[in-house]
PDB file of N, CA and C in Angstrom:
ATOM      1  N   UNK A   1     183.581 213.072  76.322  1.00  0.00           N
ATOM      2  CA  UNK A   1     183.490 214.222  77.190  1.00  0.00           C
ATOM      3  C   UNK A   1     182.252 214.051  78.071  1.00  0.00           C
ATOM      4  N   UNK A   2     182.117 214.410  79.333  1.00  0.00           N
ATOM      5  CA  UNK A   2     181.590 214.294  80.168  1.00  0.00           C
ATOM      6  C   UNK A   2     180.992 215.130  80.035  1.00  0.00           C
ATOM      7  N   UNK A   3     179.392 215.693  80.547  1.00  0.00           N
ATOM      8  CA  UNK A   3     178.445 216.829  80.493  1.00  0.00           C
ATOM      9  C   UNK A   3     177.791 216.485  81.587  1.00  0.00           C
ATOM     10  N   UNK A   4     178.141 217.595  82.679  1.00  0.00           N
ATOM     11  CA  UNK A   4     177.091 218.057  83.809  1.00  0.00           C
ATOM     12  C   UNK A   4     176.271 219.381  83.710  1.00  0.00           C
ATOM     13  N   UNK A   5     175.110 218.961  83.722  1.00  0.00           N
ATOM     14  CA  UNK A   5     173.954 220.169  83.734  1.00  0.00           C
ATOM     15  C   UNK A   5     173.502 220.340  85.224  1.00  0.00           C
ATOM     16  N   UNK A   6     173.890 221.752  85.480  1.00  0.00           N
ATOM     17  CA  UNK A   6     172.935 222.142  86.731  1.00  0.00           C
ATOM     18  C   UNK A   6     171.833 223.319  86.450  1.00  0.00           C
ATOM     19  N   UNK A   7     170.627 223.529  86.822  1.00  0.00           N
ATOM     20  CA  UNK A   7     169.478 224.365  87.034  1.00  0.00           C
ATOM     21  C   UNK A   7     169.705 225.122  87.720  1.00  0.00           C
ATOM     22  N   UNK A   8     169.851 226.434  87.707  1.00  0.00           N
ATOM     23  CA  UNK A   8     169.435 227.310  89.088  1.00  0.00           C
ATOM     24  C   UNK A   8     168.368 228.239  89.006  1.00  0.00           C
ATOM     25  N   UNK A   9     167.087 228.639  89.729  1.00  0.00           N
ATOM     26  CA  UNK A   9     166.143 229.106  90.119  1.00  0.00           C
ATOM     27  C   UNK A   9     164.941 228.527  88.936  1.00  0.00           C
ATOM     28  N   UNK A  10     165.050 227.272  88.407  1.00  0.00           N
ATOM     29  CA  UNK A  10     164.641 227.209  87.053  1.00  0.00           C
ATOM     30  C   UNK A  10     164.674 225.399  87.177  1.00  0.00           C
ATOM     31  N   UNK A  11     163.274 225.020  85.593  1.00  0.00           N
ATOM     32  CA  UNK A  11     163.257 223.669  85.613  1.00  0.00           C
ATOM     33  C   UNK A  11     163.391 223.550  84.337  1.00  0.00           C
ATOM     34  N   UNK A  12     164.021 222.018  83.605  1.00  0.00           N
ATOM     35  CA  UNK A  12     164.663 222.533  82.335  1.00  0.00           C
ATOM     36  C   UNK A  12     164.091 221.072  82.083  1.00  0.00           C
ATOM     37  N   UNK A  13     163.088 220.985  81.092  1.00  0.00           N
ATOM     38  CA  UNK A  13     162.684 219.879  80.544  1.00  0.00           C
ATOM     39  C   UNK A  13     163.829 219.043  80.114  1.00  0.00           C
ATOM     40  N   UNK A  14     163.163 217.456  79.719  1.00  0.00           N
ATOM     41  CA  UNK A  14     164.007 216.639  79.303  1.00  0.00           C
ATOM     42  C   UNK A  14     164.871 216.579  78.332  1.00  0.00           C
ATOM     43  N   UNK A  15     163.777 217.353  77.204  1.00  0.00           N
ATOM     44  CA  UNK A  15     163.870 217.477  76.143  1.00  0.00           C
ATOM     45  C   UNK A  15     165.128 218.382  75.562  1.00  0.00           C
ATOM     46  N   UNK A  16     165.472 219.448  76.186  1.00  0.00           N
ATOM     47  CA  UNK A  16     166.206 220.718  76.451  1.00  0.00           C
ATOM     48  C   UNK A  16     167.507 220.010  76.760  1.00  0.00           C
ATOM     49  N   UNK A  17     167.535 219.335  77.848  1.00  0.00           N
ATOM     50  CA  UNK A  17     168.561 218.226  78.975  1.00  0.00           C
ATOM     51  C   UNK A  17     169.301 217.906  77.770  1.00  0.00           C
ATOM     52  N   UNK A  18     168.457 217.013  77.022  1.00  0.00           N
ATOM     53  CA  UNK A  18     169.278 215.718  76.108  1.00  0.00           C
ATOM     54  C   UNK A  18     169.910 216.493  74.907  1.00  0.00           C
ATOM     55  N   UNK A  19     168.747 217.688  74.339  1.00  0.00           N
ATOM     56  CA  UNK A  19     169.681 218.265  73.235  1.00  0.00           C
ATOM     57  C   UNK A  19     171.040 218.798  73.923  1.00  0.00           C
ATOM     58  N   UNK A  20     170.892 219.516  74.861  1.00  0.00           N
ATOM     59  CA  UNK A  20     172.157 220.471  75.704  1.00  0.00           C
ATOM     60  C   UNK A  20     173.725 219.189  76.020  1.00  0.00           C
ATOM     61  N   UNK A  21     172.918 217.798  76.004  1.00  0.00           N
ATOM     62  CA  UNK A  21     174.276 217.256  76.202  1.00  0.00           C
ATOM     63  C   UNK A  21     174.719 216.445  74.405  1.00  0.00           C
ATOM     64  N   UNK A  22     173.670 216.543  73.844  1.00  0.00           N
ATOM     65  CA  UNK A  22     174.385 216.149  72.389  1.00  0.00           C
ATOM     66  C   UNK A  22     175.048 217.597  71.844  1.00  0.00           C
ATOM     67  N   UNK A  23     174.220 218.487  71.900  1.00  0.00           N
ATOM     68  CA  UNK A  23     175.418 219.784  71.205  1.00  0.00           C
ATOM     69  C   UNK A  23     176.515 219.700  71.505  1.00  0.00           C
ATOM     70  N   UNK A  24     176.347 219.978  73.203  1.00  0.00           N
ATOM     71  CA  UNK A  24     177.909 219.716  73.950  1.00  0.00           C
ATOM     72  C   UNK A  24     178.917 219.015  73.455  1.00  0.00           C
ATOM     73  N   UNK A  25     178.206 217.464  73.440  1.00  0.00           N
ATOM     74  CA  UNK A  25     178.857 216.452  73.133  1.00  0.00           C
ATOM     75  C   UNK A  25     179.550 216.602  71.636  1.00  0.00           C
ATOM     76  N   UNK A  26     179.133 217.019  71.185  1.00  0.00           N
ATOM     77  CA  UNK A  26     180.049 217.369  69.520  1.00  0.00           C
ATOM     78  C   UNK A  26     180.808 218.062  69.872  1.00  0.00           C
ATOM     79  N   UNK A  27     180.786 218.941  70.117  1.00  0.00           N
ATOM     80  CA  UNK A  27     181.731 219.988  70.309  1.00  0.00           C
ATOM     81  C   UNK A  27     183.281 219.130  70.786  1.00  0.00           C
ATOM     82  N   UNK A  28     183.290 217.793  70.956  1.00  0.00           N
ATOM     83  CA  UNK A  28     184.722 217.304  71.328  1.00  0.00           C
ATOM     84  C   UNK A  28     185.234 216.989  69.861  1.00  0.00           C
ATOM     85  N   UNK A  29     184.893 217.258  69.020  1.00  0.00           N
ATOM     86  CA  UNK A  29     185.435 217.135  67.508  1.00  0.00           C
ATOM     87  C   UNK A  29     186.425 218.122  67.036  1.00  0.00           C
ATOM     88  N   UNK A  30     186.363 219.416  68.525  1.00  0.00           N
ATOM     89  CA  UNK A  30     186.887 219.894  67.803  1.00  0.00           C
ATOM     90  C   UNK A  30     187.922 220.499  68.365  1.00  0.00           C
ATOM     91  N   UNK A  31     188.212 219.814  69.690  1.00  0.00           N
ATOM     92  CA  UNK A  31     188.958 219.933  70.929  1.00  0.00           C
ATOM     93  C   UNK A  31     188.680 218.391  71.429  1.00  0.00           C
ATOM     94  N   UNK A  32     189.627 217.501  71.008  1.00  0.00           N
ATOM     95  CA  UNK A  32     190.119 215.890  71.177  1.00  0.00           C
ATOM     96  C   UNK A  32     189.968 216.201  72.516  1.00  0.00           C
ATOM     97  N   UNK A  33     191.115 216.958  73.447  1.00  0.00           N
ATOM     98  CA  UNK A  33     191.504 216.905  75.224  1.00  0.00           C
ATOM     99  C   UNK A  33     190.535 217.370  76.120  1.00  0.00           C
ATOM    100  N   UNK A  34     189.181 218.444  75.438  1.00  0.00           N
ATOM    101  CA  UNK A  34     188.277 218.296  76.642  1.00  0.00           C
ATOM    102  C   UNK A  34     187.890 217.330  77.116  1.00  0.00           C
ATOM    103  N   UNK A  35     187.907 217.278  78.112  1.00  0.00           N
ATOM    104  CA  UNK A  35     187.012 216.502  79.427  1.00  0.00           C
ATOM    105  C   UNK A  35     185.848 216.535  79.925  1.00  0.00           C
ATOM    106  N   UNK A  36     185.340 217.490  80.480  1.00  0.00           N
ATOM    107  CA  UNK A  36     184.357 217.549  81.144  1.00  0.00           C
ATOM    108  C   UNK A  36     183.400 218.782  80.582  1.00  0.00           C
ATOM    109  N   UNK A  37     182.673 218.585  79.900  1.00  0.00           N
ATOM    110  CA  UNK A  37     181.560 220.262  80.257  1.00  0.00           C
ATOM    111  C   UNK A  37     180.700 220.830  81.191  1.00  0.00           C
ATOM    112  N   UNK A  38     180.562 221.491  81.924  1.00  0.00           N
ATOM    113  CA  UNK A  38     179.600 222.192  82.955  1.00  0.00           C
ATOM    114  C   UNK A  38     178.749 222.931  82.161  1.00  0.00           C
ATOM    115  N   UNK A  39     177.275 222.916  81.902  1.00  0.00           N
ATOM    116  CA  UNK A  39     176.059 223.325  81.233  1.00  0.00           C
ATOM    117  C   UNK A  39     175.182 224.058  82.239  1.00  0.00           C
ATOM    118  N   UNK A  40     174.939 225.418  82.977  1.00  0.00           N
ATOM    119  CA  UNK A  40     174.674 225.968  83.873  1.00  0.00           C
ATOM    120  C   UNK A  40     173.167 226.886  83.418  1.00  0.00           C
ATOM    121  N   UNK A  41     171.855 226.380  83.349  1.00  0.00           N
ATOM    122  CA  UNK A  41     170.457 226.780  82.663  1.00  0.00           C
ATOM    123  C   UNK A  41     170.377 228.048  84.070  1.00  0.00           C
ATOM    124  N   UNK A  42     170.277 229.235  83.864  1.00  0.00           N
ATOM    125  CA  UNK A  42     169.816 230.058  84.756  1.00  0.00           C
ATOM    126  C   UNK A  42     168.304 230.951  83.940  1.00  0.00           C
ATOM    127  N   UNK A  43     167.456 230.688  84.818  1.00  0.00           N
ATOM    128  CA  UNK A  43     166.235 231.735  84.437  1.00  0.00           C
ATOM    129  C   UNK A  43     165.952 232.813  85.138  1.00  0.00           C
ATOM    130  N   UNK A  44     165.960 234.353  84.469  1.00  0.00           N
ATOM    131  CA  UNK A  44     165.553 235.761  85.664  1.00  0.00           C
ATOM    132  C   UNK A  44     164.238 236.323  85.426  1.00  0.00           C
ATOM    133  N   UNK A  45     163.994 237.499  85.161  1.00  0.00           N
ATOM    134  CA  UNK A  45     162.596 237.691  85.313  1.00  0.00           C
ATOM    135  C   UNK A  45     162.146 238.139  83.758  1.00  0.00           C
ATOM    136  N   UNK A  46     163.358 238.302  82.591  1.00  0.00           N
ATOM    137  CA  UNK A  46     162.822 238.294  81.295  1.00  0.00           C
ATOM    138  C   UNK A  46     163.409 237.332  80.785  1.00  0.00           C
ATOM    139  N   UNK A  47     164.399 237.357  81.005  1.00  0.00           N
ATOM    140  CA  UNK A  47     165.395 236.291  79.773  1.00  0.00           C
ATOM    141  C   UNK A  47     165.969 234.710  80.859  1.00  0.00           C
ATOM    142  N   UNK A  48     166.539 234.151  80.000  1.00  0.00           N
ATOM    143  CA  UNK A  48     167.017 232.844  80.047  1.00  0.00           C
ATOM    144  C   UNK A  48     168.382 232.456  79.557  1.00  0.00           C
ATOM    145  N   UNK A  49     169.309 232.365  80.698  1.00  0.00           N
ATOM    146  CA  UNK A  49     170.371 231.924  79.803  1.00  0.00           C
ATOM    147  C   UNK A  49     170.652 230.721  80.556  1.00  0.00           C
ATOM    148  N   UNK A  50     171.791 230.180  79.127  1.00  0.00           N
ATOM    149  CA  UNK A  50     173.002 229.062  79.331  1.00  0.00           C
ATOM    150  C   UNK A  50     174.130 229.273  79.105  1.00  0.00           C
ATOM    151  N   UNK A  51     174.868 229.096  80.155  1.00  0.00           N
ATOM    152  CA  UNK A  51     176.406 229.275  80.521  1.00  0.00           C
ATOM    153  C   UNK A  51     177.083 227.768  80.601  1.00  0.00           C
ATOM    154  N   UNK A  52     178.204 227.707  80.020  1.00  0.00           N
ATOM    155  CA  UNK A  52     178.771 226.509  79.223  1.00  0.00           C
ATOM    156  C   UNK A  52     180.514 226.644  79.873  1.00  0.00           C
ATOM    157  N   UNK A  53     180.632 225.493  80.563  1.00  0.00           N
ATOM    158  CA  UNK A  53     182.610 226.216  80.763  1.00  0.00           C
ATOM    159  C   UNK A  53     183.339 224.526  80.394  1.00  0.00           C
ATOM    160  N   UNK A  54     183.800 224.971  79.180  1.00  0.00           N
ATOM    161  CA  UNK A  54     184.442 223.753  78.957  1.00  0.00           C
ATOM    162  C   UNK A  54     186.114 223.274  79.314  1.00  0.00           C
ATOM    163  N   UNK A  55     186.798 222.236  80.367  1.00  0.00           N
ATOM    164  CA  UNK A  55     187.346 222.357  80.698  1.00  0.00           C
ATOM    165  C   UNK A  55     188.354 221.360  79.730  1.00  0.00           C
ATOM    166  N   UNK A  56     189.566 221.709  79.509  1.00  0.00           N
ATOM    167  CA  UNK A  56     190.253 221.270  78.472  1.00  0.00           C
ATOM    168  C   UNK A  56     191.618 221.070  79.052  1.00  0.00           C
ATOM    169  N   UNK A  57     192.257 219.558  79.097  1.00  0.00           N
ATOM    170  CA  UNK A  57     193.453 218.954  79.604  1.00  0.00           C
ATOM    171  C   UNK A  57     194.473 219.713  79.389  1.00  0.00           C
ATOM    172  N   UNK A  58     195.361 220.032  80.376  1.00  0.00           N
ATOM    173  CA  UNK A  58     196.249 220.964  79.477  1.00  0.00           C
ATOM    174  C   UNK A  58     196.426 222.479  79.254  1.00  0.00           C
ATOM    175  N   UNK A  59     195.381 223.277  79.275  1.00  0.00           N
ATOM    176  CA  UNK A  59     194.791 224.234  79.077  1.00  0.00           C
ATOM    177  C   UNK A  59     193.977 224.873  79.423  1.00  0.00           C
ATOM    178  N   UNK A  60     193.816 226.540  79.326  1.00  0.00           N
ATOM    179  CA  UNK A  60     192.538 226.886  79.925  1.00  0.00           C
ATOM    180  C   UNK A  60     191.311 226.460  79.997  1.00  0.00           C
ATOM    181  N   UNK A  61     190.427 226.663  80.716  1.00  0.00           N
ATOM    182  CA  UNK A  61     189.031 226.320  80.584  1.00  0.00           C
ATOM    183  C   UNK A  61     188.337 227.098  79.266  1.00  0.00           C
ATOM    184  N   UNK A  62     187.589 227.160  78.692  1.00  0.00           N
ATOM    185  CA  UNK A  62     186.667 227.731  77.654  1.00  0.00           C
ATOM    186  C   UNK A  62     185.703 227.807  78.353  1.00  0.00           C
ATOM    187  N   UNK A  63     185.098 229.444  78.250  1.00  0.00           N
ATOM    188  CA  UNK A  63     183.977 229.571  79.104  1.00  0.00           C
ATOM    189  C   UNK A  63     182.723 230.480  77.401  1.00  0.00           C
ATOM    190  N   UNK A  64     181.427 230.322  77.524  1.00  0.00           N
ATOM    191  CA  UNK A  64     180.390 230.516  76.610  1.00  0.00           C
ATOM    192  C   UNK A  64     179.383 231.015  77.214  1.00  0.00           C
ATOM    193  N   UNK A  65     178.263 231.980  76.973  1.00  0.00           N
ATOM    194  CA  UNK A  65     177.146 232.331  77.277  1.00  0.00           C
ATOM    195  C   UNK A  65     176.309 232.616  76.357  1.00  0.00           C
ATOM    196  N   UNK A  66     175.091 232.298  76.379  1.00  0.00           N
ATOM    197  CA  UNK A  66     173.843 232.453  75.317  1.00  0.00           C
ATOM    198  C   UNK A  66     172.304 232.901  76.850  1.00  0.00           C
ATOM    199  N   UNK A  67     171.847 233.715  75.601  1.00  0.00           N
ATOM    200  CA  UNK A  67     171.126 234.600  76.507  1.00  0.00           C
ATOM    201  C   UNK A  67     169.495 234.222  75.391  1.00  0.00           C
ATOM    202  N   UNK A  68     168.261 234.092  75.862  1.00  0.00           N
ATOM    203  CA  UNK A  68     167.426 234.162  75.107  1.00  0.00           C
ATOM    204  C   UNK A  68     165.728 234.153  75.818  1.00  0.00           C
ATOM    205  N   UNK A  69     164.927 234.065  75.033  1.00  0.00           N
ATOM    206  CA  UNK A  69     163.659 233.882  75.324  1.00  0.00           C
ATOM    207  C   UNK A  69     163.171 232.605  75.803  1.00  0.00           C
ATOM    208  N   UNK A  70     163.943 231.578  75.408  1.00  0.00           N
ATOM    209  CA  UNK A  70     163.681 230.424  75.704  1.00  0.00           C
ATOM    210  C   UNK A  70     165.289 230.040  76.012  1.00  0.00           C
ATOM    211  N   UNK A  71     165.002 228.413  76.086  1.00  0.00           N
ATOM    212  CA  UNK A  71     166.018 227.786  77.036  1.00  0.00           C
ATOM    213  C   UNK A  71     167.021 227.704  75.778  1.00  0.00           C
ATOM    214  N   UNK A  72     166.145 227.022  74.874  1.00  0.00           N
ATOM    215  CA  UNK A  72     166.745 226.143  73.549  1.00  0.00           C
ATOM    216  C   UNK A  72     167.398 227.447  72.474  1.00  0.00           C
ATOM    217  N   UNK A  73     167.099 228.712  72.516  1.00  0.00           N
ATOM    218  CA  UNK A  73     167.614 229.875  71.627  1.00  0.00           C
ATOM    219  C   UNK A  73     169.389 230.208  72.648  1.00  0.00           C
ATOM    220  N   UNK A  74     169.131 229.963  74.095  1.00  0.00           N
ATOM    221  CA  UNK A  74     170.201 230.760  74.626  1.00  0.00           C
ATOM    222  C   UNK A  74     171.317 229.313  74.431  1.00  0.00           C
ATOM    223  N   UNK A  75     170.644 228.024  74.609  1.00  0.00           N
ATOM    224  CA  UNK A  75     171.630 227.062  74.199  1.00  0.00           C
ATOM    225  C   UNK A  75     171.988 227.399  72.644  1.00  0.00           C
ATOM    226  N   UNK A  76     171.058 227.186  72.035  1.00  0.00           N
ATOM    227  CA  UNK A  76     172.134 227.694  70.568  1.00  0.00           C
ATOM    228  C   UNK A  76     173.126 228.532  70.396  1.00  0.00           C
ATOM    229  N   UNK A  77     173.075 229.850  70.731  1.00  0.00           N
ATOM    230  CA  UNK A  77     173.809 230.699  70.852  1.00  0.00           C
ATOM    231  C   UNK A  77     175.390 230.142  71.629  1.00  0.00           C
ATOM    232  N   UNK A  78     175.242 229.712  72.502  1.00  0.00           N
ATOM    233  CA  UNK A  78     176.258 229.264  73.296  1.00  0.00           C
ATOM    234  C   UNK A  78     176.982 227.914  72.466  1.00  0.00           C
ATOM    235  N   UNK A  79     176.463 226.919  71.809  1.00  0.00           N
ATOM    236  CA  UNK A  79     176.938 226.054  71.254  1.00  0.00           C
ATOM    237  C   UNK A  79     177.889 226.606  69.816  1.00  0.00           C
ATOM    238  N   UNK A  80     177.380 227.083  69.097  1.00  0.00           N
ATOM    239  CA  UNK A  80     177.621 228.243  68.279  1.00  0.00           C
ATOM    240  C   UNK A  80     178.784 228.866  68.842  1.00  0.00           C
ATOM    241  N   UNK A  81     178.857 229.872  69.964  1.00  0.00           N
ATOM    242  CA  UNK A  81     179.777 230.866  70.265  1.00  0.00           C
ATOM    243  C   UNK A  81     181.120 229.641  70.705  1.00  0.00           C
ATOM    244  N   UNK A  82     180.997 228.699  71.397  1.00  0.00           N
ATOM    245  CA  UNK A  82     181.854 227.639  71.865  1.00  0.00           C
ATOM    246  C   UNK A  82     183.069 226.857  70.600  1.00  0.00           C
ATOM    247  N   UNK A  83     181.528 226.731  69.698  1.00  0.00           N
ATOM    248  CA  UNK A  83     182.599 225.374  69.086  1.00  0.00           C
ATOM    249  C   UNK A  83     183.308 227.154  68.000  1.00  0.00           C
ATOM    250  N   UNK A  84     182.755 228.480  67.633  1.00  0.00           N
ATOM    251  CA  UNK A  84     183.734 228.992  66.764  1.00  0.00           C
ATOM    252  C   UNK A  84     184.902 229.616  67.607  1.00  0.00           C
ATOM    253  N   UNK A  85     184.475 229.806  69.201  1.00  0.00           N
ATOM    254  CA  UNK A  85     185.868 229.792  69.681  1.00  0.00           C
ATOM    255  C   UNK A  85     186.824 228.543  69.815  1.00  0.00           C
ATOM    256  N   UNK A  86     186.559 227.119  70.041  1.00  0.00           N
ATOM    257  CA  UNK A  86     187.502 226.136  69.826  1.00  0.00           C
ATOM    258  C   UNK A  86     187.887 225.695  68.469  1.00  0.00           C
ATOM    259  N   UNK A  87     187.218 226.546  67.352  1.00  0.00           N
ATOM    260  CA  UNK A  87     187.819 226.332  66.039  1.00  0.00           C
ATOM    261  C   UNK A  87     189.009 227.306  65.997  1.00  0.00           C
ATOM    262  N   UNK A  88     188.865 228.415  66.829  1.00  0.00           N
ATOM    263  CA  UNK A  88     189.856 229.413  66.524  1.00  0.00           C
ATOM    264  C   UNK A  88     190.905 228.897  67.409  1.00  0.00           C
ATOM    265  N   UNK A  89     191.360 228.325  68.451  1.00  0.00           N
ATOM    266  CA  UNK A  89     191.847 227.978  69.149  1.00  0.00           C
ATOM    267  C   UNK A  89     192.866 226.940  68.733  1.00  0.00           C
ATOM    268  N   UNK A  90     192.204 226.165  67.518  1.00  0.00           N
ATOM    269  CA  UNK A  90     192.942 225.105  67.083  1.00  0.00           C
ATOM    270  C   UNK A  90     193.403 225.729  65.711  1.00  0.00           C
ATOM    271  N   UNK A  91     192.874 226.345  65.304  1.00  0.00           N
ATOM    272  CA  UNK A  91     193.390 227.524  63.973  1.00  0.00           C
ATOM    273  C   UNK A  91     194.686 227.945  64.551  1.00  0.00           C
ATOM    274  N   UNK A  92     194.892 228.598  65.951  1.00  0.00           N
ATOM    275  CA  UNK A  92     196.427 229.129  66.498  1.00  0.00           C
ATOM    276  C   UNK A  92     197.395 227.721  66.549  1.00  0.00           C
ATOM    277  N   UNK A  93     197.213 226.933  67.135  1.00  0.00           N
ATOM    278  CA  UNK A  93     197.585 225.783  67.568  1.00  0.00           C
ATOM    279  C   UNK A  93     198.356 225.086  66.426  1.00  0.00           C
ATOM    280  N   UNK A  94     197.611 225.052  64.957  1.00  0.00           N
ATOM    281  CA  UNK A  94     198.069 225.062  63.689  1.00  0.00           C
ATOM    282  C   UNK A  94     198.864 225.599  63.451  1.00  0.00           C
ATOM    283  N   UNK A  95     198.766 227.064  62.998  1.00  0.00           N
ATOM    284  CA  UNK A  95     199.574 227.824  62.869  1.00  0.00           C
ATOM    285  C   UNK A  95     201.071 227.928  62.956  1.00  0.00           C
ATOM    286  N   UNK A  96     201.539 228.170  64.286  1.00  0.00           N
ATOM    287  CA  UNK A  96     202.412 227.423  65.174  1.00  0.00           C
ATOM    288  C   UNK A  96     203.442 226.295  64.883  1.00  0.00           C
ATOM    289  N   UNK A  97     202.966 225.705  64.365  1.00  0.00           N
ATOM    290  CA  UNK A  97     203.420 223.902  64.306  1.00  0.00           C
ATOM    291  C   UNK A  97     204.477 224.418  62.766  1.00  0.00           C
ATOM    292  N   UNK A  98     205.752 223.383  62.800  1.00  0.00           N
ATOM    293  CA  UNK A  98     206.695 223.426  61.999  1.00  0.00           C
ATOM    294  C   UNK A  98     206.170 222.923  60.787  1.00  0.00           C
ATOM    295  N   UNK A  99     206.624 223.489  60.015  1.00  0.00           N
ATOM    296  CA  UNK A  99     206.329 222.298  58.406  1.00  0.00           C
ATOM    297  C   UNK A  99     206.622 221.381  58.207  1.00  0.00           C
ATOM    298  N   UNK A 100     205.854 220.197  57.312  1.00  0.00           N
ATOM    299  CA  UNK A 100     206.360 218.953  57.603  1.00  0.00           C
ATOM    300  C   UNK A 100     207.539 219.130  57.004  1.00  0.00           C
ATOM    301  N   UNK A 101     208.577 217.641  57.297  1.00  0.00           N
ATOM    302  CA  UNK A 101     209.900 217.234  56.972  1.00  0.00           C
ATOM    303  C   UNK A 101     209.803 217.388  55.837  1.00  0.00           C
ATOM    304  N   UNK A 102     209.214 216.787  55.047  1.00  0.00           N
ATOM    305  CA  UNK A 102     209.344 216.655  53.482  1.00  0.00           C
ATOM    306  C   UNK A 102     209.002 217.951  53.093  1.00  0.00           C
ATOM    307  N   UNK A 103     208.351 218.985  53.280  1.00  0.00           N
ATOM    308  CA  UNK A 103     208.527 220.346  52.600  1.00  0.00           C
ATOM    309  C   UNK A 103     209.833 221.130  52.645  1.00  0.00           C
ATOM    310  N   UNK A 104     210.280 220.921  54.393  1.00  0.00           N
ATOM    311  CA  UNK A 104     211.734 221.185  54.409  1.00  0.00           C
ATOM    312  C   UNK A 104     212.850 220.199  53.664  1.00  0.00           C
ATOM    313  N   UNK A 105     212.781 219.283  53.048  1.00  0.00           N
ATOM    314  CA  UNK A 105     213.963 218.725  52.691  1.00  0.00           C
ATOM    315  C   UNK A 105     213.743 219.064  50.728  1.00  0.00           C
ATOM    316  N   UNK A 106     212.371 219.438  50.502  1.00  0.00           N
ATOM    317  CA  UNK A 106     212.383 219.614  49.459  1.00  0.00           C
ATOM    318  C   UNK A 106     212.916 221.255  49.234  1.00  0.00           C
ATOM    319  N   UNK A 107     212.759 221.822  49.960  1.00  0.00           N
ATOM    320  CA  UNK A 107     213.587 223.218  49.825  1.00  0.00           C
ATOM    321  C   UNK A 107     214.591 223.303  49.606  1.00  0.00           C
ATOM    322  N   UNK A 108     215.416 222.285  50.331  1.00  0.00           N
ATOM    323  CA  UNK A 108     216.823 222.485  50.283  1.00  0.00           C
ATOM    324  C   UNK A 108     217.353 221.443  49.220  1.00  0.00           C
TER     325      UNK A 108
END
């Protein structure tokens, strides 16, 4: 999966950068077909957030927000809120799906 980070009104250490694209980057464990993530650091005059829109082949985009005091609290939040919505996502997806053959042939 691909990870683009953009800054707006705001400068986002290196350090911040590299964790924001390894969190990201896991997060394809749990959604195989994403592609690309957009990682969007905005700073206002108290708080700090990161806005996350993960775009997934096939399917809607997944969009995330984390709000905090620092850069690295509003990324958590957002990594967190992301991967338990693409767990739930693949929880439906499950669901859904027929039983295997061999449970049906053992029924009958």
């Amino acid at each position: 999966m691909r990870v683009s980070i953009t800054e707006r009104h705001c400068e986002v250490g290196k350090k911040t950068r590299d964790r924001a694209e390894s969190q990201i980057a896991q997060l394809s464990k749990f959604e195989p077909r994403a592609s690309l993530a957009e990682v969007v650091f905005t700073e206002g005059k108290r708080s700090k957030t990161a806005e996350v829109v993960v775009h997934i082949d096939g399917a809607p985009h997944v969009n995330a927000r984390g709000e905090g005091e620092s850069f690295r609290t509003a990324l958590d939040q957002v990594s967190e809120r992301l991967s338990r919505i693409l767990k739930e996502q693949r929880e439906r997806r499950r669901d859904h799906q027929a039983p295997p053959l061999s449970e049906r042939l053992a029924e009958e």
